[in-house]
N, C-alpha and C. Protein backbone atom coordinates (compact mmCIF):
# COMPACT_ATOMS: atom_id res chain seq x y z
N UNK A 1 -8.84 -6.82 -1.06
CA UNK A 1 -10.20 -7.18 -0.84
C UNK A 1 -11.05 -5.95 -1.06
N UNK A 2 -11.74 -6.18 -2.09
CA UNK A 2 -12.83 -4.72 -1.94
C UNK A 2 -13.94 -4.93 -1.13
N UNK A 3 -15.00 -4.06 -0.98
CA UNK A 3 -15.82 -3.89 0.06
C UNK A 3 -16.79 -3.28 -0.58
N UNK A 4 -17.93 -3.59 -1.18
CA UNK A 4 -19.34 -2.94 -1.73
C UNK A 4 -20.02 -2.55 -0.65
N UNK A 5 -20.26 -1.60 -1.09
CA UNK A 5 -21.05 -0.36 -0.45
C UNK A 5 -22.20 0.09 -1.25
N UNK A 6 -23.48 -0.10 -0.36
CA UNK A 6 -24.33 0.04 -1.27
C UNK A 6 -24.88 1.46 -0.87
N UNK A 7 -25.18 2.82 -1.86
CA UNK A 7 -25.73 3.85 -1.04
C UNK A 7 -27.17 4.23 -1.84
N UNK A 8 -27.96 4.92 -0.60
CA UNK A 8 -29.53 4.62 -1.34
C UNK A 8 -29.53 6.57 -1.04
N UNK A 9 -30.62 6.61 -2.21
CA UNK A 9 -30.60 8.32 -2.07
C UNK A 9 -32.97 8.79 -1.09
N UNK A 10 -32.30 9.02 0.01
CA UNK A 10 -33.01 9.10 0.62
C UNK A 10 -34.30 9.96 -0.26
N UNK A 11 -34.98 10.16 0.36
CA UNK A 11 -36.55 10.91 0.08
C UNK A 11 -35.95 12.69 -0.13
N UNK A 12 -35.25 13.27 0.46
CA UNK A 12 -34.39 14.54 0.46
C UNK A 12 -33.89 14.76 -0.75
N UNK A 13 -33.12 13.84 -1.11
CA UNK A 13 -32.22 13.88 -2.13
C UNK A 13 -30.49 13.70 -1.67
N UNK A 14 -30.36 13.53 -0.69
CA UNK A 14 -29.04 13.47 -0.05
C UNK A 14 -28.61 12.13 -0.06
N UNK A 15 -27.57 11.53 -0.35
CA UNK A 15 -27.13 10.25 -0.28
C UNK A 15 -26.51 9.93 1.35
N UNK A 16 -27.08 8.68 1.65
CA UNK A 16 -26.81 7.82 2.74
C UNK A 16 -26.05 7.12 2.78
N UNK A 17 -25.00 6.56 3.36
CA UNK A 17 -24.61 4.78 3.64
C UNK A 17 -24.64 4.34 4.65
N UNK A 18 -25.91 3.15 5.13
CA UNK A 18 -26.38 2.58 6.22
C UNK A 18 -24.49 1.67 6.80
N UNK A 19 -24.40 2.28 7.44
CA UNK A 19 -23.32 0.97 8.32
C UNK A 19 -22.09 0.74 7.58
N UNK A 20 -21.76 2.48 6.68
CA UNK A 20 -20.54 2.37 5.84
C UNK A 20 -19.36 2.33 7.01
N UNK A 21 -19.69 2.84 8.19
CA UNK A 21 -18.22 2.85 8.85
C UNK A 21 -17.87 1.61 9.68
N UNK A 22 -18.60 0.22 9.83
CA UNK A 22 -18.87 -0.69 10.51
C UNK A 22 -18.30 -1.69 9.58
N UNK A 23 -18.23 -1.58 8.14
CA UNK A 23 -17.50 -2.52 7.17
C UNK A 23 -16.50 -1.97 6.85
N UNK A 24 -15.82 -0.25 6.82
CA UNK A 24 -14.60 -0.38 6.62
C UNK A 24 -13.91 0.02 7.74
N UNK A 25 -14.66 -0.22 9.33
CA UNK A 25 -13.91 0.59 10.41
C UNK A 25 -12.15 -0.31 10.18
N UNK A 26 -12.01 -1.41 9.82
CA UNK A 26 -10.79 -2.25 10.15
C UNK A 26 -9.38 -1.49 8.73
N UNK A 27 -10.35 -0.62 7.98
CA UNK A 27 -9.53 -0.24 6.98
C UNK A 27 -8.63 0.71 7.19
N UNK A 28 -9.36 1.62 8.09
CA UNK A 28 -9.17 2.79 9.13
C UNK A 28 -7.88 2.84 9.69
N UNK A 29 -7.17 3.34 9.71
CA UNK A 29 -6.30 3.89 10.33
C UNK A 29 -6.09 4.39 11.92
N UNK A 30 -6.40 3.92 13.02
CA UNK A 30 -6.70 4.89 13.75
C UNK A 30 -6.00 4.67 15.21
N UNK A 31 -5.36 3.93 15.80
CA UNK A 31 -4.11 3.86 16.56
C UNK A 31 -3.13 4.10 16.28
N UNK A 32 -2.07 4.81 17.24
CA UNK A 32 -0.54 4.91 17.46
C UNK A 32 -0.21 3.47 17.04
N UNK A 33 1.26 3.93 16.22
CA UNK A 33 1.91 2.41 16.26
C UNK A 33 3.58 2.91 16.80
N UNK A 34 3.93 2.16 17.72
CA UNK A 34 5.13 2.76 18.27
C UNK A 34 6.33 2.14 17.10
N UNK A 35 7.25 2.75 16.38
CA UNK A 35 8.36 2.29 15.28
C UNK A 35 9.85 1.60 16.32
N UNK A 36 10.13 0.36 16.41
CA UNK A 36 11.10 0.34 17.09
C UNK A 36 12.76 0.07 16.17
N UNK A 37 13.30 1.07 16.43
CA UNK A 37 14.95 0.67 16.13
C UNK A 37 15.71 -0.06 17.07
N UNK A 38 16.21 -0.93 17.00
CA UNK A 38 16.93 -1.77 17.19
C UNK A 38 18.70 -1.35 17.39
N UNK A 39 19.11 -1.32 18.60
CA UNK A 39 20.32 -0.92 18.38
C UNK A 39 21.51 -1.50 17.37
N UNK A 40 21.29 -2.58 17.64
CA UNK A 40 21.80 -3.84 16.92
C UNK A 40 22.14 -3.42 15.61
N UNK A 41 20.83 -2.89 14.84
CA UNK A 41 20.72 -3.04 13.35
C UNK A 41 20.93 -1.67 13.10
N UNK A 42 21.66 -0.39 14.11
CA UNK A 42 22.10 0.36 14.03
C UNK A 42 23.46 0.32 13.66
N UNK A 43 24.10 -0.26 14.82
CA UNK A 43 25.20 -0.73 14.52
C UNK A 43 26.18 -1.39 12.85
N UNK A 44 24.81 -2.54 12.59
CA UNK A 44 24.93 -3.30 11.16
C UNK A 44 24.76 -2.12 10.55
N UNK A 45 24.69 -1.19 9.85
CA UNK A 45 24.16 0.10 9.21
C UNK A 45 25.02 0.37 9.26
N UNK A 46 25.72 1.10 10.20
CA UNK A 46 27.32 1.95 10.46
C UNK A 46 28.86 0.80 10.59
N UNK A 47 28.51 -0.28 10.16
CA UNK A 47 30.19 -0.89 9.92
C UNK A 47 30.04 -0.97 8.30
N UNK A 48 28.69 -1.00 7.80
CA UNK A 48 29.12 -1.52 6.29
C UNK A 48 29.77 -0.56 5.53
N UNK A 49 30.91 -0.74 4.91
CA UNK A 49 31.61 0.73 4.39
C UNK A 49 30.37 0.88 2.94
N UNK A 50 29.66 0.23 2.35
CA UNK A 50 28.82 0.76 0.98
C UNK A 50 27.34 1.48 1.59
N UNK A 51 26.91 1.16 2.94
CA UNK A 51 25.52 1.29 3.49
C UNK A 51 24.63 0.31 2.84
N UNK A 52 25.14 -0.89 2.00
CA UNK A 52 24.19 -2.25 2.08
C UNK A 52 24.37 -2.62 3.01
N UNK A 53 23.14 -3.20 3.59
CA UNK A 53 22.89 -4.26 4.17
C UNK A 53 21.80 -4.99 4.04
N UNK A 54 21.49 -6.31 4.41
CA UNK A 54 20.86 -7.40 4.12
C UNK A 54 19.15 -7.16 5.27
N UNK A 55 18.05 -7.37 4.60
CA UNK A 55 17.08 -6.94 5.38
C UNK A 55 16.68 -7.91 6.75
N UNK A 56 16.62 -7.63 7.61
CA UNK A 56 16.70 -8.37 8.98
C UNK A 56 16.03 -9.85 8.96
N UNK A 57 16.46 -10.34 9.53
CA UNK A 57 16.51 -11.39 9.62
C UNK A 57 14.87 -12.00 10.09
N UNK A 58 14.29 -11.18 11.12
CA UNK A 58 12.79 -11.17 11.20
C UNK A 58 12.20 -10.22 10.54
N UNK A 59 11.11 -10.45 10.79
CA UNK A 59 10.05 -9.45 9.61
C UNK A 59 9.97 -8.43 10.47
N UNK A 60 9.42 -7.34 10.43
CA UNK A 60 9.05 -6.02 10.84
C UNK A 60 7.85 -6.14 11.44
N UNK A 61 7.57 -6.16 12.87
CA UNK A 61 6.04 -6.40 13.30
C UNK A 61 5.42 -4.66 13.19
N UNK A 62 5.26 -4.49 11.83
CA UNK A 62 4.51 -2.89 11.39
C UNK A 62 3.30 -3.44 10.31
N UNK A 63 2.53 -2.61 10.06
CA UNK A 63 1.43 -2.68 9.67
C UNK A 63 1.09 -3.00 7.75
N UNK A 64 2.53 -2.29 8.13
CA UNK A 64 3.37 -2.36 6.20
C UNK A 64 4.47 -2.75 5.97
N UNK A 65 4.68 -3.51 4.74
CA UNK A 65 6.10 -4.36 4.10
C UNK A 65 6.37 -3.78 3.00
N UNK A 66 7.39 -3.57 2.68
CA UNK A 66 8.10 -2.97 1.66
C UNK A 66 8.98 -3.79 1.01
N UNK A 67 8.67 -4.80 -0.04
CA UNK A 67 9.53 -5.94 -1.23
C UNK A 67 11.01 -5.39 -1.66
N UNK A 68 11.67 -5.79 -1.57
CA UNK A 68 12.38 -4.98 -1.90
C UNK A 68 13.23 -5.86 -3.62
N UNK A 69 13.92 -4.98 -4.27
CA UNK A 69 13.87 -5.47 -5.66
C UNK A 69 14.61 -6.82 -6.22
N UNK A 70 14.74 -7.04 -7.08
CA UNK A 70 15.05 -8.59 -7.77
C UNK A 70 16.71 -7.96 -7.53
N UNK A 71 17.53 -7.20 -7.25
CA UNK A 71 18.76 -6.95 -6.69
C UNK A 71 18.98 -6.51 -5.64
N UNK A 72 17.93 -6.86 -4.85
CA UNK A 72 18.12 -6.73 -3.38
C UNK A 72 17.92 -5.62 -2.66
N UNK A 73 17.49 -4.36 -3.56
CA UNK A 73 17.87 -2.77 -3.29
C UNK A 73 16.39 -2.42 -2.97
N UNK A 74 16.47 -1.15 -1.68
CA UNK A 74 14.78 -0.86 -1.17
C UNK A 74 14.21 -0.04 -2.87
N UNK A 75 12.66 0.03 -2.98
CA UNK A 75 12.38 0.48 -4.09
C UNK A 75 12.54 1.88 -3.50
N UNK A 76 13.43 2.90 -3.42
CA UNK A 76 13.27 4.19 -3.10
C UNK A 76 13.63 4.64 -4.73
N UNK A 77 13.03 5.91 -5.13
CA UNK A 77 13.61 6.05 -6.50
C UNK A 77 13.41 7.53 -6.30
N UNK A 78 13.82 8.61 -7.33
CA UNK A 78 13.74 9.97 -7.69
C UNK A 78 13.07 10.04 -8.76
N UNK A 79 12.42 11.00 -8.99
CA UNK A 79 11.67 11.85 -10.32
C UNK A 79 12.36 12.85 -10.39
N UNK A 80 12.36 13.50 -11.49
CA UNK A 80 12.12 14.78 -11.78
C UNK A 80 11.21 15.37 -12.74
N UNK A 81 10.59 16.49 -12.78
CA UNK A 81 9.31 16.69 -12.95
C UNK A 81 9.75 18.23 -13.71
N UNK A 82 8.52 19.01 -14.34
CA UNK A 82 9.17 19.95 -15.10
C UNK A 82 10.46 20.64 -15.29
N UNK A 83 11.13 19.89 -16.26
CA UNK A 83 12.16 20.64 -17.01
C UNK A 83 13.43 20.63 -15.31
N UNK A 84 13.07 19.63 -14.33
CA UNK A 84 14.30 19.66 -13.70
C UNK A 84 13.91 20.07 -12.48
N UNK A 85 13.13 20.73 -12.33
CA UNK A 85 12.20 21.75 -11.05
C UNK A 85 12.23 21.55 -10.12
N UNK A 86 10.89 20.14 -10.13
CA UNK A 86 10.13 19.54 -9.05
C UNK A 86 10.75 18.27 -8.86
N UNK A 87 11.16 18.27 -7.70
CA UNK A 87 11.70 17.27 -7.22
C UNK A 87 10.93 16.20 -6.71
N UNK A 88 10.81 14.64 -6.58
CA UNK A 88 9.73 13.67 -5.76
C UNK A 88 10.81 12.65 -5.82
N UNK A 89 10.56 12.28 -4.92
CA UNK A 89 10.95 10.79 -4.09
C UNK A 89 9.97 9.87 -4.01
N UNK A 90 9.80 8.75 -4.61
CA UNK A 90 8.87 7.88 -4.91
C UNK A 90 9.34 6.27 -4.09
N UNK A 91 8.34 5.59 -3.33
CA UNK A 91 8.60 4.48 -2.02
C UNK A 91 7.39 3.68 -3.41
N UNK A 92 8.17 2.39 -3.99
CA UNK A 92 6.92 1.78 -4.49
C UNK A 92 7.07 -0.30 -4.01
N UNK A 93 6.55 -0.83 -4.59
CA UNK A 93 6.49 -1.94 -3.79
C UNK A 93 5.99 -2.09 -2.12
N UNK A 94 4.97 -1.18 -2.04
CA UNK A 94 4.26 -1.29 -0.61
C UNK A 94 3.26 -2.16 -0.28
N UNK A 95 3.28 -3.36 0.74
CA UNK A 95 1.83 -3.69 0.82
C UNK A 95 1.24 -3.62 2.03
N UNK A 96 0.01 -3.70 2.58
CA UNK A 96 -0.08 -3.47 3.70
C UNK A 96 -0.88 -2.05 3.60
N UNK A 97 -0.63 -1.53 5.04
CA UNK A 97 -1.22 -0.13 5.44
C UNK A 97 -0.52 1.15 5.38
N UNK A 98 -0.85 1.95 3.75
CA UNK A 98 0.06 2.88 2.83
C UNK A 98 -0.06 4.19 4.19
N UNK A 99 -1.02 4.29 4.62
CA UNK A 99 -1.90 5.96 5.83
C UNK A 99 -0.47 5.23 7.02
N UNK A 100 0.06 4.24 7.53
CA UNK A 100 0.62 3.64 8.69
C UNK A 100 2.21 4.30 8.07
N UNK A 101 2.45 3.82 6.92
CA UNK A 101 3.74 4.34 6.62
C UNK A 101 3.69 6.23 6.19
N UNK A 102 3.15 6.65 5.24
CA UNK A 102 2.49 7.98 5.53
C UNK A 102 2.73 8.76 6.94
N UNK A 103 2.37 7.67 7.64
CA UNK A 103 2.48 8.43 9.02
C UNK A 103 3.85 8.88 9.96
N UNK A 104 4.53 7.40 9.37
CA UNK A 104 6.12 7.39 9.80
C UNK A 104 6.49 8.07 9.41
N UNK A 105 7.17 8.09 8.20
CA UNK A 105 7.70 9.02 7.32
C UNK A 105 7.47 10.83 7.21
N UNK A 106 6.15 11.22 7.76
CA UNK A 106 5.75 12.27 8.64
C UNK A 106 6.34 12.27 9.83
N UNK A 107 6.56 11.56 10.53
CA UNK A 107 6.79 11.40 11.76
C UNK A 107 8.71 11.33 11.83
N UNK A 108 9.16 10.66 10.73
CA UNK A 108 11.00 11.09 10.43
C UNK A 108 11.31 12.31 9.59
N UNK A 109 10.67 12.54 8.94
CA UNK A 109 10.86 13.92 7.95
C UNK A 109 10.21 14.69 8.41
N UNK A 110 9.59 14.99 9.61
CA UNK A 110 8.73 16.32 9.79
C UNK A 110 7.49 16.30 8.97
N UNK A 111 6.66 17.00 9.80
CA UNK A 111 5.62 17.34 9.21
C UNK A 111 5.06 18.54 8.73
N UNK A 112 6.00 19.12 8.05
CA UNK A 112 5.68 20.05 6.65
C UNK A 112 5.98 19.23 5.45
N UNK A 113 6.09 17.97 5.04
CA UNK A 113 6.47 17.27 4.28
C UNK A 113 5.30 17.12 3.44
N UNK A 114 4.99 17.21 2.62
CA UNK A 114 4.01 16.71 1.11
C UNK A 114 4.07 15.48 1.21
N UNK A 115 3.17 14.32 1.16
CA UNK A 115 3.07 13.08 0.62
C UNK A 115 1.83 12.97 -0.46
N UNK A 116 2.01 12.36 -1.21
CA UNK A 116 0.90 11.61 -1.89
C UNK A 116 0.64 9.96 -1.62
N UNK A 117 -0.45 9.79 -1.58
CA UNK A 117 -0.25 7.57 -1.65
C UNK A 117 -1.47 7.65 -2.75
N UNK A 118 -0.99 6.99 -3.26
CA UNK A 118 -1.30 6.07 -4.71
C UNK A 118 -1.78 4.43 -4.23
N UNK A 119 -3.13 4.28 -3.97
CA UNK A 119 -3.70 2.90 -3.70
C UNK A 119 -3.64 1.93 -4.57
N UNK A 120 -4.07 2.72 -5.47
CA UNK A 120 -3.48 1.38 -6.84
C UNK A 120 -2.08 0.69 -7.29
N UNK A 121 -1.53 1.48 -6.89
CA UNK A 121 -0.55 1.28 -7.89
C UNK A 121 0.69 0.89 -6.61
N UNK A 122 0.28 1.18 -4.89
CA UNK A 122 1.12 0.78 -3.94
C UNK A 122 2.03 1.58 -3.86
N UNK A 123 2.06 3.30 -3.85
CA UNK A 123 3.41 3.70 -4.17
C UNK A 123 2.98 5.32 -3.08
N UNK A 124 3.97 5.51 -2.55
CA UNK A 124 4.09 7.30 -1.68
C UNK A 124 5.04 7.84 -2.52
N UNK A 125 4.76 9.14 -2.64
CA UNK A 125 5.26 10.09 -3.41
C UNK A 125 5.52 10.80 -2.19
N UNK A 126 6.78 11.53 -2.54
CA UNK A 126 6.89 12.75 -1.41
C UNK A 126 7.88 13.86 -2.26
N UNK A 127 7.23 15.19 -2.09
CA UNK A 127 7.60 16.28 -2.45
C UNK A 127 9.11 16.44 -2.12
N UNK A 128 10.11 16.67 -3.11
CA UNK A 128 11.44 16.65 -2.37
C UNK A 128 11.95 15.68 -2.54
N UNK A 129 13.92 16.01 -2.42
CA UNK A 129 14.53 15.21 -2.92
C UNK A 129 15.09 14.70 -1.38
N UNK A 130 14.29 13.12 -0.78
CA UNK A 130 14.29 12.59 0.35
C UNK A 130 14.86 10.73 0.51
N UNK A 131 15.82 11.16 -0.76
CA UNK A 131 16.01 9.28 -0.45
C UNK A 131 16.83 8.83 -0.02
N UNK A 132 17.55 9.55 0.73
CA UNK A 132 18.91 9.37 1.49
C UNK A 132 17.98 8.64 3.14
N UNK A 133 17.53 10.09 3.28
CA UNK A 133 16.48 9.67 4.80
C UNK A 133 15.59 8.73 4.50
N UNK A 134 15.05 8.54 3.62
CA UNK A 134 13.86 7.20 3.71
C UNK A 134 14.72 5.99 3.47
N UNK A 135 15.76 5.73 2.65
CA UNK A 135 16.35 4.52 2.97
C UNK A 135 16.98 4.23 4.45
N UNK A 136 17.39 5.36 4.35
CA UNK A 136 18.03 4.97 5.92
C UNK A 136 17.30 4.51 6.92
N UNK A 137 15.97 5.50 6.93
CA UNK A 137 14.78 4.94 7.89
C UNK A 137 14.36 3.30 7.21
N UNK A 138 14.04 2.92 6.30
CA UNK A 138 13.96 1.60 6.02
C UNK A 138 14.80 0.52 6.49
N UNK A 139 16.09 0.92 6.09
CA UNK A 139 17.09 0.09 7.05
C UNK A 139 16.80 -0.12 8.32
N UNK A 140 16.65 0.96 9.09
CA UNK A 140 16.66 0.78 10.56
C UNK A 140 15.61 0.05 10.90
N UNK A 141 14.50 0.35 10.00
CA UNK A 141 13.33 -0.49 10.40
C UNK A 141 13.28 -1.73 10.22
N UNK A 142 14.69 -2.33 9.86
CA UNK A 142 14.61 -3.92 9.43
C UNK A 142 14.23 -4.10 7.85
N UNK A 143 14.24 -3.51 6.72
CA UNK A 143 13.67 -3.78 5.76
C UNK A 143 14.97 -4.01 4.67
């Protein structure tokens, strides 16, 4: 859903927006969301001898969903970036609230971690070769 915003350039010369934070306060980001693991689906995680498993059976009451692919597999993927260098870990198929997962993923990898989010295109980038830990955290999260 987009949201027009209309901005008027005052008598100063400085641009205004009357009541910009009142139409996108809901876009906002701005409560704790507590992440719950499930012992249960801990367990399911640690008997499978491949580390598939099947995404839970209920949905994830989180702010964001993550599709996962036409073979069943989370979209976690790798880059590599000049000549071998730069390493990124790329989360794509996101919908929902990209700043909510951003936040997790800060919140399991530490926060010296690099992210990028990509609005268009639904996708976190993260500096580093991290797809061992983000699948795993996906799993646990039911996904």
């Amino acid at each position: 859903m987009a949201v027009a915003i209309k901005i008027c350039r005052s008598p100063a010369g400085r641009a205004s927006a009357k009541g910009i934070y009142s139409s996108v306060k809901r876009f906002i980001h701005t409560e704790n969301i507590t992440y719950e693991i499930k012992p249960e689906r801990l367990q399911q995680i640690e008997k499978s001898p491949s580390g598939w498993v099947p995404p839970d059976t209920e949905k994830p009451d989180l702010p964001f969903f993550i599709k996962r692919s036409k073979y069943n597999n989370l979209p976690v993927y790798t880059d590599f970036k000049s000549g071998g260098t730069r390493h990124i870990t790329i989360i794509r198929r996101i919908t929902g609230d990209l700043k909510a997962l951003d936040n997790c993923l800060k919140h399991h990898l530490g926060n010296d971690v690099i992210t990028q989010i990509n609005e268009l295109t639904s996708q976190v980038k993260i500096r580093g070769l991290y797809k061992d830990e983000v699948v795993t955290l996906l799993k646990q999260l039911g996904y």
